[in-house]
C-alpha atoms as a PDB file:
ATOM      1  CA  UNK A   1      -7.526  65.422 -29.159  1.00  0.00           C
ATOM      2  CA  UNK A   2      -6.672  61.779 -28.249  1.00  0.00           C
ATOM      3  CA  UNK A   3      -9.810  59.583 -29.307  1.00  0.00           C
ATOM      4  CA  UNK A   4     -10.009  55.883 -28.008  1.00  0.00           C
ATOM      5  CA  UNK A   5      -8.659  53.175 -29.388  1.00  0.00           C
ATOM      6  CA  UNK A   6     -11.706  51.447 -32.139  1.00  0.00           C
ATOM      7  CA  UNK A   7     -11.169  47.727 -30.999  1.00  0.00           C
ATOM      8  CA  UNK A   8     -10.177  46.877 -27.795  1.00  0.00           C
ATOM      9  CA  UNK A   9      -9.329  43.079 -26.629  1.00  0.00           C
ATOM     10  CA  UNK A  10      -9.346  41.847 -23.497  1.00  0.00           C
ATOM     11  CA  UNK A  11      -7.916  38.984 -21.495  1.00  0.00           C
ATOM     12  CA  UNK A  12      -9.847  38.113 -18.520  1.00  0.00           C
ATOM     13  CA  UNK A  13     -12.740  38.869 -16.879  1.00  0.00           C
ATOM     14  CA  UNK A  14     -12.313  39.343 -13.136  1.00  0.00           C
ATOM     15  CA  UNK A  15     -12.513  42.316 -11.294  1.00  0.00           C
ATOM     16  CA  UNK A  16      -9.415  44.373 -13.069  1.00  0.00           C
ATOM     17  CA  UNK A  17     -10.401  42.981 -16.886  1.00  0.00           C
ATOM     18  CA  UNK A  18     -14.329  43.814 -16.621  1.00  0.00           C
ATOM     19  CA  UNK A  19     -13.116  47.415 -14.958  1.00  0.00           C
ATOM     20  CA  UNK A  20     -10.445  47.959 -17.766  1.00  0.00           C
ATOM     21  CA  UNK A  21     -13.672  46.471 -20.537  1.00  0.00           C
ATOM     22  CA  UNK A  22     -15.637  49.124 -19.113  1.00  0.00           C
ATOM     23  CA  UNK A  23     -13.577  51.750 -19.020  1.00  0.00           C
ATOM     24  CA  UNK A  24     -12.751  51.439 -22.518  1.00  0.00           C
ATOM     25  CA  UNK A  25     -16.063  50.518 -23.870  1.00  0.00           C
ATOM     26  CA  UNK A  26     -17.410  54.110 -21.831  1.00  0.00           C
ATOM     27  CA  UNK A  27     -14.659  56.206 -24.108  1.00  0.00           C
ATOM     28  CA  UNK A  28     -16.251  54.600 -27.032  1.00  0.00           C
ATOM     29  CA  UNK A  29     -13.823  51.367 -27.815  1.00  0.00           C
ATOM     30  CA  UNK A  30     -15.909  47.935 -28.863  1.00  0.00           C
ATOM     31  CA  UNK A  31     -14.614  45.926 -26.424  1.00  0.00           C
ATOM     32  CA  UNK A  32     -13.976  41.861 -26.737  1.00  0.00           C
ATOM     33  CA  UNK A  33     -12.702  40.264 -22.974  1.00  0.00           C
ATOM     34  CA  UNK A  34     -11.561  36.623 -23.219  1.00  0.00           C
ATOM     35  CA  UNK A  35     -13.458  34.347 -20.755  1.00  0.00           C
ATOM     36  CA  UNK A  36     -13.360  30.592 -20.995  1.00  0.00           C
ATOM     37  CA  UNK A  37     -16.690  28.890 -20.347  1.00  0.00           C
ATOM     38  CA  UNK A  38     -20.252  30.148 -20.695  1.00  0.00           C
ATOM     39  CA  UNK A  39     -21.089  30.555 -17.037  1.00  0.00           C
ATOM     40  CA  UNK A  40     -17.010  32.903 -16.237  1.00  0.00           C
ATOM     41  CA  UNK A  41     -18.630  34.833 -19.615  1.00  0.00           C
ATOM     42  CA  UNK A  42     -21.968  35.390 -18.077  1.00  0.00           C
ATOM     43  CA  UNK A  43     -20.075  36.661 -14.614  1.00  0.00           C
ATOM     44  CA  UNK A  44     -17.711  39.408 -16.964  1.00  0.00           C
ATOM     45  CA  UNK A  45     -20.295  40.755 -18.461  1.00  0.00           C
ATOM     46  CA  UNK A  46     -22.206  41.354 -15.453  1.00  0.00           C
ATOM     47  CA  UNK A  47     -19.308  42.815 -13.906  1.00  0.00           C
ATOM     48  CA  UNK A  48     -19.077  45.094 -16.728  1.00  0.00           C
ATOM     49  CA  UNK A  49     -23.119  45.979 -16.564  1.00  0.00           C
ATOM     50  CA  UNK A  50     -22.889  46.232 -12.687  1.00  0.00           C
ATOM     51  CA  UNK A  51     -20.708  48.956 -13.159  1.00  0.00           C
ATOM     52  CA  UNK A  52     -21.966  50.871 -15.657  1.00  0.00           C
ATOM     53  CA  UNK A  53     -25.215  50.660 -13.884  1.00  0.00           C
ATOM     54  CA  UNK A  54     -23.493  52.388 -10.828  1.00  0.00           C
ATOM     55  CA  UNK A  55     -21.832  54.803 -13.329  1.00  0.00           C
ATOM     56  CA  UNK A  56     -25.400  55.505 -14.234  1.00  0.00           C
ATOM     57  CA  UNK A  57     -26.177  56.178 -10.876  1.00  0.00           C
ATOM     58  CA  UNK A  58     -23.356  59.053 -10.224  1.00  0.00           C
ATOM     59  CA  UNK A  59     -24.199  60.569 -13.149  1.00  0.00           C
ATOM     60  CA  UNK A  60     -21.048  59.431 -14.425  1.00  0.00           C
ATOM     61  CA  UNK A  61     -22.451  58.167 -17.876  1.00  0.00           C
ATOM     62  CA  UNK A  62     -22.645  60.389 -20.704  1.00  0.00           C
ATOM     63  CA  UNK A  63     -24.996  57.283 -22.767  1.00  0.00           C
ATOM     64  CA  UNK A  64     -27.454  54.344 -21.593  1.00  0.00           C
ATOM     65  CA  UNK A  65     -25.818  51.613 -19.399  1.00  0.00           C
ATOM     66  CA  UNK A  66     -27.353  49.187 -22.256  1.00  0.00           C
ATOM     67  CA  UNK A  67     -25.461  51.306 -24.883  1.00  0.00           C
ATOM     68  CA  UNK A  68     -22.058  51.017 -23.347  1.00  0.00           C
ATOM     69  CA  UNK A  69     -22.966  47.747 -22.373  1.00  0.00           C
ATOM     70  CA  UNK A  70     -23.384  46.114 -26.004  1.00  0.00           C
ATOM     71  CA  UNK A  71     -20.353  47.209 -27.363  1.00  0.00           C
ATOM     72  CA  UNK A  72     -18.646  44.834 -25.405  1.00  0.00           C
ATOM     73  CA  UNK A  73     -18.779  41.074 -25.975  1.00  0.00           C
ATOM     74  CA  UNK A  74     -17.214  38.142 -24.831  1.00  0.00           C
ATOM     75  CA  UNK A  75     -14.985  35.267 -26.446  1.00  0.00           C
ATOM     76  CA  UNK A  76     -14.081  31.624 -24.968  1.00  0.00           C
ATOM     77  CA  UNK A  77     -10.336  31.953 -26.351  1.00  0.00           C
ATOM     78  CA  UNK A  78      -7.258  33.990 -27.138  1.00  0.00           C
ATOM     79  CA  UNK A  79      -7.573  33.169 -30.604  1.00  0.00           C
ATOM     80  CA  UNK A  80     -10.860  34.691 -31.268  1.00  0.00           C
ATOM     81  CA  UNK A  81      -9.526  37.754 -30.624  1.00  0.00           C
ATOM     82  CA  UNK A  82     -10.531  40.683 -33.182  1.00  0.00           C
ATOM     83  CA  UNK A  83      -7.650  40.508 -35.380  1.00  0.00           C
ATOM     84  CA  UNK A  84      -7.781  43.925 -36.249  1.00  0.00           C
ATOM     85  CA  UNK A  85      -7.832  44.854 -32.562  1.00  0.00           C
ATOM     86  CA  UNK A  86      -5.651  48.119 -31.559  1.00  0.00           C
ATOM     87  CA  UNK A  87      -4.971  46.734 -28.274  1.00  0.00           C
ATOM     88  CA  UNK A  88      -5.077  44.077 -26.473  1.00  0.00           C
ATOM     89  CA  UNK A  89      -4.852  44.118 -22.571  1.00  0.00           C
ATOM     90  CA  UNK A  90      -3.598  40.557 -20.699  1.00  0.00           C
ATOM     91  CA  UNK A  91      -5.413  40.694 -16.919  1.00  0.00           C
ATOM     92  CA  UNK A  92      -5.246  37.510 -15.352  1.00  0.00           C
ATOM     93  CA  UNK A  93      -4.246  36.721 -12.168  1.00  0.00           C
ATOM     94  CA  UNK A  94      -0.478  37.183 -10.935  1.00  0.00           C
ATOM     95  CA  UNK A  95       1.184  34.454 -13.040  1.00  0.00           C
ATOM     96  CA  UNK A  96       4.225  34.885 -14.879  1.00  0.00           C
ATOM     97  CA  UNK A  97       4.180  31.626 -16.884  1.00  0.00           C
ATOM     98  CA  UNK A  98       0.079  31.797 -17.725  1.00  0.00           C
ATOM     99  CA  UNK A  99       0.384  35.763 -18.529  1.00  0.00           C
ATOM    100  CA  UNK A 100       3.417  34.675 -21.174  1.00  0.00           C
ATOM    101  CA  UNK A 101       1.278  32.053 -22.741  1.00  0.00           C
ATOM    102  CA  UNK A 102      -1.569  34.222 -23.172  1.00  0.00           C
ATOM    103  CA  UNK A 103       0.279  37.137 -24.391  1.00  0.00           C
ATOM    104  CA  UNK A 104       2.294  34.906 -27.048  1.00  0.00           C
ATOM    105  CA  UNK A 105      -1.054  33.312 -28.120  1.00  0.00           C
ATOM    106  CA  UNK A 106      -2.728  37.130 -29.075  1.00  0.00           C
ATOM    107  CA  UNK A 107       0.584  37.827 -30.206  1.00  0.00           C
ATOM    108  CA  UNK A 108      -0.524  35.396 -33.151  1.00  0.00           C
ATOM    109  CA  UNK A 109      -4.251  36.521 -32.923  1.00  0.00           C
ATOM    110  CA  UNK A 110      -4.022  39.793 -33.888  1.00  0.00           C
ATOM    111  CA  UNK A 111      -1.892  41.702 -36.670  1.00  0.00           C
ATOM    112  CA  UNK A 112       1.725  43.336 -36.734  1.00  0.00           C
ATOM    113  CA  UNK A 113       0.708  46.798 -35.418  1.00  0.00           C
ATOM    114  CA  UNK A 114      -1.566  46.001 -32.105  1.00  0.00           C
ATOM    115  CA  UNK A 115      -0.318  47.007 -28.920  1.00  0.00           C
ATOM    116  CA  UNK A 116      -0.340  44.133 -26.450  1.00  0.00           C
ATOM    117  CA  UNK A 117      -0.408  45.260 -22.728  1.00  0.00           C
ATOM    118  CA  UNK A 118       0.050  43.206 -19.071  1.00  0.00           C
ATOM    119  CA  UNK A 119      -1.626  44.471 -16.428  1.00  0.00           C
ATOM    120  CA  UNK A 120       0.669  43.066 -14.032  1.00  0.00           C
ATOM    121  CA  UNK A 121       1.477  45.051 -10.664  1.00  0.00           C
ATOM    122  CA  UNK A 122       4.906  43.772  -9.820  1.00  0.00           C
ATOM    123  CA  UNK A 123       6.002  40.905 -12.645  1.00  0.00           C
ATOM    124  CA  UNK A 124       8.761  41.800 -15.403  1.00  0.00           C
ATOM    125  CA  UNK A 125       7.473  43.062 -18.372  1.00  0.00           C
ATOM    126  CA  UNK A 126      10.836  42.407 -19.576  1.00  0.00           C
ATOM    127  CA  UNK A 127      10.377  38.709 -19.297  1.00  0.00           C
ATOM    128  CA  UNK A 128       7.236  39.112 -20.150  1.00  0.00           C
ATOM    129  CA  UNK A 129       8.149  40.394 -23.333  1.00  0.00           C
ATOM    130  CA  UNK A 130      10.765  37.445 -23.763  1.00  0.00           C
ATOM    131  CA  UNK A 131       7.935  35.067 -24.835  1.00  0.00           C
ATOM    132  CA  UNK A 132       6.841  37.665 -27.803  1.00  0.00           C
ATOM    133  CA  UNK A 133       8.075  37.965 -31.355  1.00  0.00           C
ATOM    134  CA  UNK A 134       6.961  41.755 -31.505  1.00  0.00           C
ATOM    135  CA  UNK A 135       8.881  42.934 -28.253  1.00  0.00           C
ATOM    136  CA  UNK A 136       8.737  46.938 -29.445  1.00  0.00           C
ATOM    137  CA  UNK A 137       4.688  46.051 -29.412  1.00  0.00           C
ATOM    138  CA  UNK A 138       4.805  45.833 -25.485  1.00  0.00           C
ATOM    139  CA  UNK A 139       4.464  47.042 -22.602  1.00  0.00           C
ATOM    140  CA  UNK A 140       2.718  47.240 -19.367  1.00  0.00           C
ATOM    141  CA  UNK A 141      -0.900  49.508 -18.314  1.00  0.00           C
ATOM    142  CA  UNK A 142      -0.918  49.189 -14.781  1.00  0.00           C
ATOM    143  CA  UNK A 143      -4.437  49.529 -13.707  1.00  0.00           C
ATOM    144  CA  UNK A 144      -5.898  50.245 -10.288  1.00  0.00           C
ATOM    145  CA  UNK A 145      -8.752  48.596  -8.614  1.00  0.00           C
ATOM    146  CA  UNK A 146     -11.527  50.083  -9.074  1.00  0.00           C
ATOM    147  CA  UNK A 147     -10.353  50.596 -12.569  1.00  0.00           C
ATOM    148  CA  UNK A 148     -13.642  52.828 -13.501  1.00  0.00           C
ATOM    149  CA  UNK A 149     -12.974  54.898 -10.632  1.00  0.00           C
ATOM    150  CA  UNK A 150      -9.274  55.319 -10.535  1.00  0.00           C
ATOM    151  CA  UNK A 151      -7.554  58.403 -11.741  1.00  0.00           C
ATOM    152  CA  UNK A 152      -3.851  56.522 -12.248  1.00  0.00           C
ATOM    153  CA  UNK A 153      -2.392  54.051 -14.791  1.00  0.00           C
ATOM    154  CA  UNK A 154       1.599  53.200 -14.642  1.00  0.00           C
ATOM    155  CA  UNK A 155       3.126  52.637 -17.853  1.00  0.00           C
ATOM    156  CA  UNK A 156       5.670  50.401 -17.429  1.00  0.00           C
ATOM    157  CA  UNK A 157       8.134  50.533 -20.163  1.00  0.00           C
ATOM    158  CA  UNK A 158      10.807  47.273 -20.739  1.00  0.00           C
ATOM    159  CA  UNK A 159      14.030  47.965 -22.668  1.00  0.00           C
ATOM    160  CA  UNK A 160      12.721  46.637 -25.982  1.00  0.00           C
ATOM    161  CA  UNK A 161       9.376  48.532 -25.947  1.00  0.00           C
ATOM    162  CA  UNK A 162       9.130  51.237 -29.098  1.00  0.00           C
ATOM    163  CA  UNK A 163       8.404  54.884 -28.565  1.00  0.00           C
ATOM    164  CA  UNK A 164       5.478  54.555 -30.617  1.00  0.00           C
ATOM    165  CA  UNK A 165       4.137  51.982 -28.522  1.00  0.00           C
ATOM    166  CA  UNK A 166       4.593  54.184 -25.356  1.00  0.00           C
ATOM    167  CA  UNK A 167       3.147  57.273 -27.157  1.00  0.00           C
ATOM    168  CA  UNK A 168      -0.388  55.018 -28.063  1.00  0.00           C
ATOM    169  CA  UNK A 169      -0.542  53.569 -24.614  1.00  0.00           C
ATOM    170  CA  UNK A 170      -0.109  57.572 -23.566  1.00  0.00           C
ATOM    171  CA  UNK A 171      -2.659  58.600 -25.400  1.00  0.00           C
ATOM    172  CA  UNK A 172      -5.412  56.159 -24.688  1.00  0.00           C
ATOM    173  CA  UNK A 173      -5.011  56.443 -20.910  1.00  0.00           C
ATOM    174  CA  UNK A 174      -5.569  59.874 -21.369  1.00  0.00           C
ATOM    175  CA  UNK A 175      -8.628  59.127 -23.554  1.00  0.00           C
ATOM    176  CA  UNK A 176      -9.700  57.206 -20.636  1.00  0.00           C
ATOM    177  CA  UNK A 177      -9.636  60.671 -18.621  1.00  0.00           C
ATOM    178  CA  UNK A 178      -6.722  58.822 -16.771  1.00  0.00           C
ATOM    179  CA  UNK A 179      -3.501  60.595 -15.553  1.00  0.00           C
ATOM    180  CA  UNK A 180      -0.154  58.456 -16.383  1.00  0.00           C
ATOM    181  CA  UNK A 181       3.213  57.810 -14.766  1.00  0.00           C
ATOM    182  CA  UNK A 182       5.646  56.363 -16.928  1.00  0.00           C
ATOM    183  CA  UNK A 183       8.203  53.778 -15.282  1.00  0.00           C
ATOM    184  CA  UNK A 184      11.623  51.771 -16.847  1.00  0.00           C
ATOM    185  CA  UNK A 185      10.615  48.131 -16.128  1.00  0.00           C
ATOM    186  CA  UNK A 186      11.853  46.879 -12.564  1.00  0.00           C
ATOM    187  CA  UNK A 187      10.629  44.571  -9.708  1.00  0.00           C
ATOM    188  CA  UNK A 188       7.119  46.443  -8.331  1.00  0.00           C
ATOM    189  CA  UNK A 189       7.347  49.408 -10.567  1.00  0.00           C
ATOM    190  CA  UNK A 190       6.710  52.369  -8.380  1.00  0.00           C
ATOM    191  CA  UNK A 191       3.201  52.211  -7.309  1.00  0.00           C
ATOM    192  CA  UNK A 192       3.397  48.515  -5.903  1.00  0.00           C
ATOM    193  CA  UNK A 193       6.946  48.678  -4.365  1.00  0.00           C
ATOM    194  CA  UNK A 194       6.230  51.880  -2.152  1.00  0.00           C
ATOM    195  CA  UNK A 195       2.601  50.679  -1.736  1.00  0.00           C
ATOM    196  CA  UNK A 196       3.419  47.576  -0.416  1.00  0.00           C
ATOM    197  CA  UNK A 197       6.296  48.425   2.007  1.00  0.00           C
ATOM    198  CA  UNK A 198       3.476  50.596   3.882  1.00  0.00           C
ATOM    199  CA  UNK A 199       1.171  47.938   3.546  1.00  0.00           C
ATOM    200  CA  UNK A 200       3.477  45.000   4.861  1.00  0.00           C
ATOM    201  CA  UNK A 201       4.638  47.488   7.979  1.00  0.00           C
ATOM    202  CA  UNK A 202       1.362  48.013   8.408  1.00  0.00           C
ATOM    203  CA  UNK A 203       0.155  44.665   8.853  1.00  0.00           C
ATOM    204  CA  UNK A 204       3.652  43.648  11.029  1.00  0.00           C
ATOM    205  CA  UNK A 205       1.746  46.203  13.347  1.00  0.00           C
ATOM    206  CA  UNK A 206      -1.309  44.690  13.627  1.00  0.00           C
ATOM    207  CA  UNK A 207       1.218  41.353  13.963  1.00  0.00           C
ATOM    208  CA  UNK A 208       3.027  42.215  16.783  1.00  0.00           C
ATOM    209  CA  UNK A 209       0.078  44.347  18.542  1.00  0.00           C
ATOM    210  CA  UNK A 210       1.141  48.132  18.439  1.00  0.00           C
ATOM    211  CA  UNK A 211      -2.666  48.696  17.830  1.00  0.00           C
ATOM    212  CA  UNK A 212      -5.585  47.689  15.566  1.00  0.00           C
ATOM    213  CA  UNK A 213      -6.001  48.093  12.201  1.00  0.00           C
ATOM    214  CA  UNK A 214      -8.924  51.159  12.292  1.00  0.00           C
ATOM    215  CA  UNK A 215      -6.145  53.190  14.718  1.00  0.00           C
ATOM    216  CA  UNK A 216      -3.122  52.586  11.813  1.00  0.00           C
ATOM    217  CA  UNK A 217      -5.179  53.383   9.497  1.00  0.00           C
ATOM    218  CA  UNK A 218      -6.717  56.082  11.210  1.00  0.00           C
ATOM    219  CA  UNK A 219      -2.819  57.585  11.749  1.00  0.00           C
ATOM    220  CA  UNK A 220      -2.047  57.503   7.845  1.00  0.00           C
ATOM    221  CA  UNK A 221      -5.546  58.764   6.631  1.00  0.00           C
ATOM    222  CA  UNK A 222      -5.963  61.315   9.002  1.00  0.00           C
ATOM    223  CA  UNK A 223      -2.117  61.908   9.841  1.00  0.00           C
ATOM    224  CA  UNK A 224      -0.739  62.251   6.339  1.00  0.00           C
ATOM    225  CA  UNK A 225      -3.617  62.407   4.405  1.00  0.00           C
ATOM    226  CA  UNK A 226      -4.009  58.980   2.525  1.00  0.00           C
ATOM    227  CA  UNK A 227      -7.266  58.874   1.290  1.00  0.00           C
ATOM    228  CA  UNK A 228      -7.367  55.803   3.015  1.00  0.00           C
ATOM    229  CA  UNK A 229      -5.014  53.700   5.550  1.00  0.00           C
ATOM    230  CA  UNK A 230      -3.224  51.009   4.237  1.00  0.00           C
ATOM    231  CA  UNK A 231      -4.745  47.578   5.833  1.00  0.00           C
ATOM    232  CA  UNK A 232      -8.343  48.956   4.047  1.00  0.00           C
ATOM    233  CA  UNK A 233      -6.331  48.964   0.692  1.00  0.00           C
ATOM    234  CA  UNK A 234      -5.215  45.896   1.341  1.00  0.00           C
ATOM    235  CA  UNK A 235      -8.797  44.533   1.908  1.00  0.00           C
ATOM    236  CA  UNK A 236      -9.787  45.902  -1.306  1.00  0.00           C
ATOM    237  CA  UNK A 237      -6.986  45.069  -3.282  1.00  0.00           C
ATOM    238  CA  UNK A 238      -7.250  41.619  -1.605  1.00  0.00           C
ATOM    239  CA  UNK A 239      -5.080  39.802   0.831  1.00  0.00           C
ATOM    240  CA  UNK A 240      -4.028  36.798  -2.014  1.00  0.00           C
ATOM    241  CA  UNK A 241      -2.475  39.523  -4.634  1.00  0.00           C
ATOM    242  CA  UNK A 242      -0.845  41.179  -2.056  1.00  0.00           C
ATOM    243  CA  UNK A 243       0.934  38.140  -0.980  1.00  0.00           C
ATOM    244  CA  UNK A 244       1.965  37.053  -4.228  1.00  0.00           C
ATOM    245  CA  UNK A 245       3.215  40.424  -4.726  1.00  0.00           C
ATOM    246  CA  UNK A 246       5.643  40.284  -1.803  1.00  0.00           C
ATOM    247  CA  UNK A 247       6.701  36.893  -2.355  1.00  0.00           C
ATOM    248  CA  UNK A 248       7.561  37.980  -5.715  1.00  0.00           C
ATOM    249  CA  UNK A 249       9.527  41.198  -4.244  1.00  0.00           C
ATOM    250  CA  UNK A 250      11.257  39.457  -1.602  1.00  0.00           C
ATOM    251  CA  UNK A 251      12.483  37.052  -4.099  1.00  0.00           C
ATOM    252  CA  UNK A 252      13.893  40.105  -6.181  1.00  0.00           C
ATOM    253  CA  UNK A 253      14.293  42.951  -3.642  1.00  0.00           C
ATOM    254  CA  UNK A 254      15.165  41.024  -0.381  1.00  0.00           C
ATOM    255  CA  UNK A 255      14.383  40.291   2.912  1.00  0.00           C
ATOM    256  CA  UNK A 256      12.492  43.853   3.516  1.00  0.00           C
ATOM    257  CA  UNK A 257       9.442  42.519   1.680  1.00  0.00           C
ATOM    258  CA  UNK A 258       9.433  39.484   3.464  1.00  0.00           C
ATOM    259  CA  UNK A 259       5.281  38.885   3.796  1.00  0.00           C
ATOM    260  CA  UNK A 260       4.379  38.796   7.734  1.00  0.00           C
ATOM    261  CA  UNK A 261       3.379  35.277   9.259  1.00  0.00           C
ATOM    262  CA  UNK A 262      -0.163  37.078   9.702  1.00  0.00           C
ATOM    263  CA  UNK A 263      -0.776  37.741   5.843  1.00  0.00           C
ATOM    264  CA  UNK A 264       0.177  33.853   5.339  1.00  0.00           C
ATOM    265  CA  UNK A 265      -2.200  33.019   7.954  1.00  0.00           C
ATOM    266  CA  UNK A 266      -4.965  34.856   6.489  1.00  0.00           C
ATOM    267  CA  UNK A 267      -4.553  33.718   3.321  1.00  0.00           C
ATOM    268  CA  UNK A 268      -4.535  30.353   4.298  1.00  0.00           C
ATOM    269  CA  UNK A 269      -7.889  30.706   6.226  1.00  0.00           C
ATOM    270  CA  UNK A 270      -9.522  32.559   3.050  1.00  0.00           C
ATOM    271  CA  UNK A 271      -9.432  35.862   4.813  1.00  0.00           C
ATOM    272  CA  UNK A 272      -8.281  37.686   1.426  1.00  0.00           C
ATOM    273  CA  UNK A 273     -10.740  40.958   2.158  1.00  0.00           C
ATOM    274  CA  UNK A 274     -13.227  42.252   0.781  1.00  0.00           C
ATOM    275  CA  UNK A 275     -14.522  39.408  -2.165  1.00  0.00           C
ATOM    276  CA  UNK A 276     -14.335  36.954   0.697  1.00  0.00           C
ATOM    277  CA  UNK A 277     -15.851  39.590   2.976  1.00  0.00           C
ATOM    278  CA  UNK A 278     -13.444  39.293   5.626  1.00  0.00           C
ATOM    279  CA  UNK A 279      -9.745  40.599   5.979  1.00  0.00           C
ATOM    280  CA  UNK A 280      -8.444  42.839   8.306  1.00  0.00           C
ATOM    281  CA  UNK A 281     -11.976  44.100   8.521  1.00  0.00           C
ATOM    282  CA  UNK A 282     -15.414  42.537   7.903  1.00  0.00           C
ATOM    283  CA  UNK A 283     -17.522  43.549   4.455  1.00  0.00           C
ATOM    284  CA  UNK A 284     -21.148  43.107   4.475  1.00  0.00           C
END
């Protein structure tokens, strides 16, 4: 059986890097996430405790909240990572020239054998893994938001990433009780390029009045069985990464993932879903 990796780093913690921290710490990992400054710190590990606490809740939990909860700790820089660390996940926001800089810098935290992992949703883990010494190290573990929750992670594998590397990253996302899908490296992956073509139709829709966003939704969640329609996922998954996503496609992929004038507008009021509590719909 697959056990969990003994020392996990991670970098950032927002949303995705307390959910991927607590996911790892509840399979057993101690867990280290990166977060500059004491008050960011403070906010990760209350992410972290939040959800463990609603773990609890479910019944979800096989130990204490508290238990889980102190084998993860926090660190103000790359370089305090646990040198000794097995892996090392990079979450930070949708950056290509930050998430290089950060990966290069545990590159030279940590020893020769640790696995260093983006959890990017649509940048090149091949350029990416241009800014490392240890290419065959890397790789990308596509999380999904809520990370506890979620049954998927995409393995996205670059040219230059080893077989061993892919086999470790396969087993710990199954430690995780997670089911993979392994991708070669290329713009979107799989999960964001065919998620986001429904998603940007979707909100052209909405754009150009064909009906409101509970109806489309209502079509693909009731229609074809989506758990749930896509302008809600984009709420959740928040109206900023989206955008940045597309952007990033249409630069790659063309003019088919060019973002709609609405999404821009949005954005630029702060509409970005669900953390600002309003998107396409409003969050209490």
């Amino acid at each position: 059986m697959t056990t969990a990796p003994t020392v996990v780093g991670v970098i950032g913690g927002g949303r995705m890097g307390a959910g991927i921290a607590q996911s790892f710490a509840t399979a057993g990992s101690t867990v280290t996430v990166v977060e500059s400054g004491a008050q960011a710190a403070a906010a990760a590990l209350d992410r972290v405790a939040t959800g463990l606490r609603r773990a609890a809740e479910r019944g979800a939990l096989a130990e204490r909240a508290e238990d889980v909860l102190a084998r993860v700790t926090t660190v103000p820089s790359v370089d305090a990572l646990p040198p000794h660390a097995d892996l090392v996940v990079e979450a930070v926001p949708e950056d290509a020239a930050l998430k290089a800089r950060l990966l290069a810098a545990a590159e030279q935290a940590v020893g020769p054998t640790t696995v260093l992992a983006s959890n990017t949703s649509s940048l090149s883990v091949t350029d990416l893994a241009a800014a490392l010494t240890r290419p065959d190290r890397f790789l990308g573990m596509h999380f999904f938001n809520p990370v506890p929750a979620s049954e998927l992670v995409e393995i996205v594998v670059a040219p230059g990433t080893g077989a061993d590397t892919v086999e470790a990253a396969l087993g710990w996302t199954r430690c995780l009780d997670k089911q993979d899908v392994v991708v070669k490296d290329s713009p979107g992956f799989a999960s964001s390029r065919l998620g986001l073509a429904l998603g940007l139709e979707a909100i052209r829709m909405v754009e150009e009045g064909v009906a409101e966003p509970a109806a489309i939704d209502d079509a693909m969640r009731l229609g074809y069985k989506h758990p749930m329609g896509p302008l809600r996922l984009t709420d959740l998954v928040g109206l900023d990464v989206r955008l940045a996503i597309a952007e990033h496609l249409h630069a790659t992929l063309g003019e088919r993932f060019a973002p709609p004038r609405l999404l821009r507008e949005k954005v630029a009021r702060g509409e970005l879903g669900r953390k600002t509590g309003k998107g396409f719909y409003t969050w209490e």
